[in-house]
C-alpha atoms as a PDB file:
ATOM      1  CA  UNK A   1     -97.049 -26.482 -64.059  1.00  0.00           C
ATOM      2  CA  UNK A   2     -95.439 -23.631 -65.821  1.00  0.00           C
ATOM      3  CA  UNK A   3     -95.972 -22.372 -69.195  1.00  0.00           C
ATOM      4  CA  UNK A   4     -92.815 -22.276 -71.201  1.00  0.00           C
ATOM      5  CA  UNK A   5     -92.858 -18.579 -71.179  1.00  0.00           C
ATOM      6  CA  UNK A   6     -93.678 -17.988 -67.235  1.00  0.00           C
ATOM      7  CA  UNK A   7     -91.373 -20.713 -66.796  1.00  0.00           C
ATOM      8  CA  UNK A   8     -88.481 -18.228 -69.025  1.00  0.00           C
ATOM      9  CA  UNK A   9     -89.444 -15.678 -66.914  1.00  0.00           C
ATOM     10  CA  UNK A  10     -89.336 -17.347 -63.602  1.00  0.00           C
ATOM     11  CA  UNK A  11     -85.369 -18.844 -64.497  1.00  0.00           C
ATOM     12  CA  UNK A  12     -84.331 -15.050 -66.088  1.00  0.00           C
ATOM     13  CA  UNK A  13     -85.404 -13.718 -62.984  1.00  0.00           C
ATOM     14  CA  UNK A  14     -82.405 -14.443 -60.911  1.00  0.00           C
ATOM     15  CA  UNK A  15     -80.246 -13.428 -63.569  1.00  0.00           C
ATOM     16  CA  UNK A  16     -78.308 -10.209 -62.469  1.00  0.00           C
ATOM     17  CA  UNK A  17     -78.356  -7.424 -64.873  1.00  0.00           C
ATOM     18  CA  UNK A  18     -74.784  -6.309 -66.334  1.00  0.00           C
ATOM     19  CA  UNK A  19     -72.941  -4.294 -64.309  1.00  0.00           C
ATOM     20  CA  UNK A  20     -74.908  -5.453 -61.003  1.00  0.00           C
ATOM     21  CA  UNK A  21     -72.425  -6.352 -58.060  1.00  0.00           C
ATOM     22  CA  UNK A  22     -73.603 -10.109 -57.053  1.00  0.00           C
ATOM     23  CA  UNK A  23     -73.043 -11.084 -53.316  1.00  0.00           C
ATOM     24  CA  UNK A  24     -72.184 -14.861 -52.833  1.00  0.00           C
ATOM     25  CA  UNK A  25     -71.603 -14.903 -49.204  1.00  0.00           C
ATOM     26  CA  UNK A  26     -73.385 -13.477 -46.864  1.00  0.00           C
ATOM     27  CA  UNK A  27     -74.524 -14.271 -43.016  1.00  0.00           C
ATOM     28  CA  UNK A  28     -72.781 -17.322 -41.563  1.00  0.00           C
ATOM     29  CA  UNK A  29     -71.129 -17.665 -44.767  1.00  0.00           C
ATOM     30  CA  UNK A  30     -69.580 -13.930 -45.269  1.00  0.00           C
ATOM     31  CA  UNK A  31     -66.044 -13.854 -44.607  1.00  0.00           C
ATOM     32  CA  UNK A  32     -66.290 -11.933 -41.877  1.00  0.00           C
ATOM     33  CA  UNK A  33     -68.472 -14.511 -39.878  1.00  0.00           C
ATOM     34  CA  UNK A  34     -66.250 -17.006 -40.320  1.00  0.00           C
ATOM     35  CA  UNK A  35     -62.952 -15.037 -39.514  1.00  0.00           C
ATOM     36  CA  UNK A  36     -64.658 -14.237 -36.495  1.00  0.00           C
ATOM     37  CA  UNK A  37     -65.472 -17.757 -35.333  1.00  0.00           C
ATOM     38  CA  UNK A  38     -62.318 -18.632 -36.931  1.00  0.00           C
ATOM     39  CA  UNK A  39     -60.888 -15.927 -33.584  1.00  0.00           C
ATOM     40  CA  UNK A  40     -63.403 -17.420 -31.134  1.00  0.00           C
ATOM     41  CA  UNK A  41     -62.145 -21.018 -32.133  1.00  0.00           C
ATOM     42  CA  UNK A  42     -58.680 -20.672 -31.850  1.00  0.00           C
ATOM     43  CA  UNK A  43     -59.126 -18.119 -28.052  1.00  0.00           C
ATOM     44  CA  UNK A  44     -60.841 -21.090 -26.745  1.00  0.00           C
ATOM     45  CA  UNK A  45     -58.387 -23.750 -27.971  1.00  0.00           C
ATOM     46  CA  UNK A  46     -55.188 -21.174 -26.398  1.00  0.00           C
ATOM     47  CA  UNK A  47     -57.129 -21.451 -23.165  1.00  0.00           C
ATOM     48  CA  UNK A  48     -57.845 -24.836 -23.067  1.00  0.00           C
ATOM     49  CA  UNK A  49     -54.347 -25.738 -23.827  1.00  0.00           C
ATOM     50  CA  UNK A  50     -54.756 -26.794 -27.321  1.00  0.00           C
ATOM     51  CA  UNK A  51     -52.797 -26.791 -30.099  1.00  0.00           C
ATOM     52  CA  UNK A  52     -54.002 -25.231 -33.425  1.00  0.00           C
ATOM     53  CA  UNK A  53     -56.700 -25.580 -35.070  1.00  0.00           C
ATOM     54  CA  UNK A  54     -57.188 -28.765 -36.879  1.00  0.00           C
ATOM     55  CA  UNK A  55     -57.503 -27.103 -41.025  1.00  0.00           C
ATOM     56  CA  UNK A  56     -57.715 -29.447 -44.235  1.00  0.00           C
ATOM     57  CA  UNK A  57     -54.034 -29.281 -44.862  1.00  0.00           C
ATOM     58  CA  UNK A  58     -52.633 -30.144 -41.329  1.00  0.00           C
ATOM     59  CA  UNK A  59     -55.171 -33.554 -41.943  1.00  0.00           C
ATOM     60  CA  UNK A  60     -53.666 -34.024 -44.776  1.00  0.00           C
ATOM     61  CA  UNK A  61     -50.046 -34.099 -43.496  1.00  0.00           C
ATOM     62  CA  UNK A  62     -50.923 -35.925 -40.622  1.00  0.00           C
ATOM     63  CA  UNK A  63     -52.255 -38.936 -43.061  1.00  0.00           C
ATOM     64  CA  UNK A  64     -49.137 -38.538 -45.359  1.00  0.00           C
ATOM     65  CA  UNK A  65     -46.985 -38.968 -42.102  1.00  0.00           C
ATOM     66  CA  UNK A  66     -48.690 -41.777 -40.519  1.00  0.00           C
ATOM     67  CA  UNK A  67     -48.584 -43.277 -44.500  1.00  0.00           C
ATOM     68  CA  UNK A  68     -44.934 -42.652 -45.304  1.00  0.00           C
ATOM     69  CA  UNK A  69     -44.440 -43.924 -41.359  1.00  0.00           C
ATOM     70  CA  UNK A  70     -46.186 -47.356 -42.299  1.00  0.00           C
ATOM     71  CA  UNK A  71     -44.993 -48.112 -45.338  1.00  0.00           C
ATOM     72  CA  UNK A  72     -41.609 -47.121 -44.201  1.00  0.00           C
ATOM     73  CA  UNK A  73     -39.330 -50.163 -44.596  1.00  0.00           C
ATOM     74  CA  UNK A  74     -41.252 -51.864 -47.630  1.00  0.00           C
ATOM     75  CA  UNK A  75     -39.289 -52.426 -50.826  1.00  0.00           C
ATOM     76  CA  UNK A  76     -42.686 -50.973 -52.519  1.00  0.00           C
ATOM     77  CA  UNK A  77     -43.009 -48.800 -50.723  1.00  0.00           C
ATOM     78  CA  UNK A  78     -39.461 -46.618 -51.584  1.00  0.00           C
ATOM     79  CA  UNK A  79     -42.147 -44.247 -53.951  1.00  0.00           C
ATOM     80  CA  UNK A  80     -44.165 -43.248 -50.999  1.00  0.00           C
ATOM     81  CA  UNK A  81     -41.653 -41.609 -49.221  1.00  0.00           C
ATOM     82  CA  UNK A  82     -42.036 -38.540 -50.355  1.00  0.00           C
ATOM     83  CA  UNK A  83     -45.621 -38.613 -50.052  1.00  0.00           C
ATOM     84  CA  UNK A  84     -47.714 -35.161 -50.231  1.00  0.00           C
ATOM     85  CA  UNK A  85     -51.446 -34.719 -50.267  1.00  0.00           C
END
């Protein structure tokens, strides 16, 4: 158990001092890394024969497709034709 004042000093401690630069990223998580595997992802899929790689937003407007494709035809469904994600 901490004392309150070890305890202050334990939490302050990872406080950067003003002016300090403050890395977020760094190893698999730097930008770099995962630009790089972003390069060795997409060589491999161009070799294999597949298309590009599968990102948040092509998900997306792949569901609103399939949506607006199923509800296609509905009188209730006349608002979800213009469906976006």
């Amino acid at each position: 158990m901490f004392e309150p004042l070890d305890f202050l000093a334990a939490v302050t401690q990872h406080i950067p001092d003003k002016g300090d630069h403050q890395i977020n990223f760094f190893g698999w998580y730097s930008n770099k890394t995962r630009g790089m595997q972003r390069k060795k992802i997409s060589k491999a899929q161009q070799a294999t024969g597949m298309d590009e790689p599968d990102t948040p937003f092509r998900r997306k407007q792949r569901i609103a497709t399939a949506l607006s494709s199923a509800l296609r035809g509905r009188p209730s469904s006349r608002r979800f034709t213009k469906l976006t994600l």
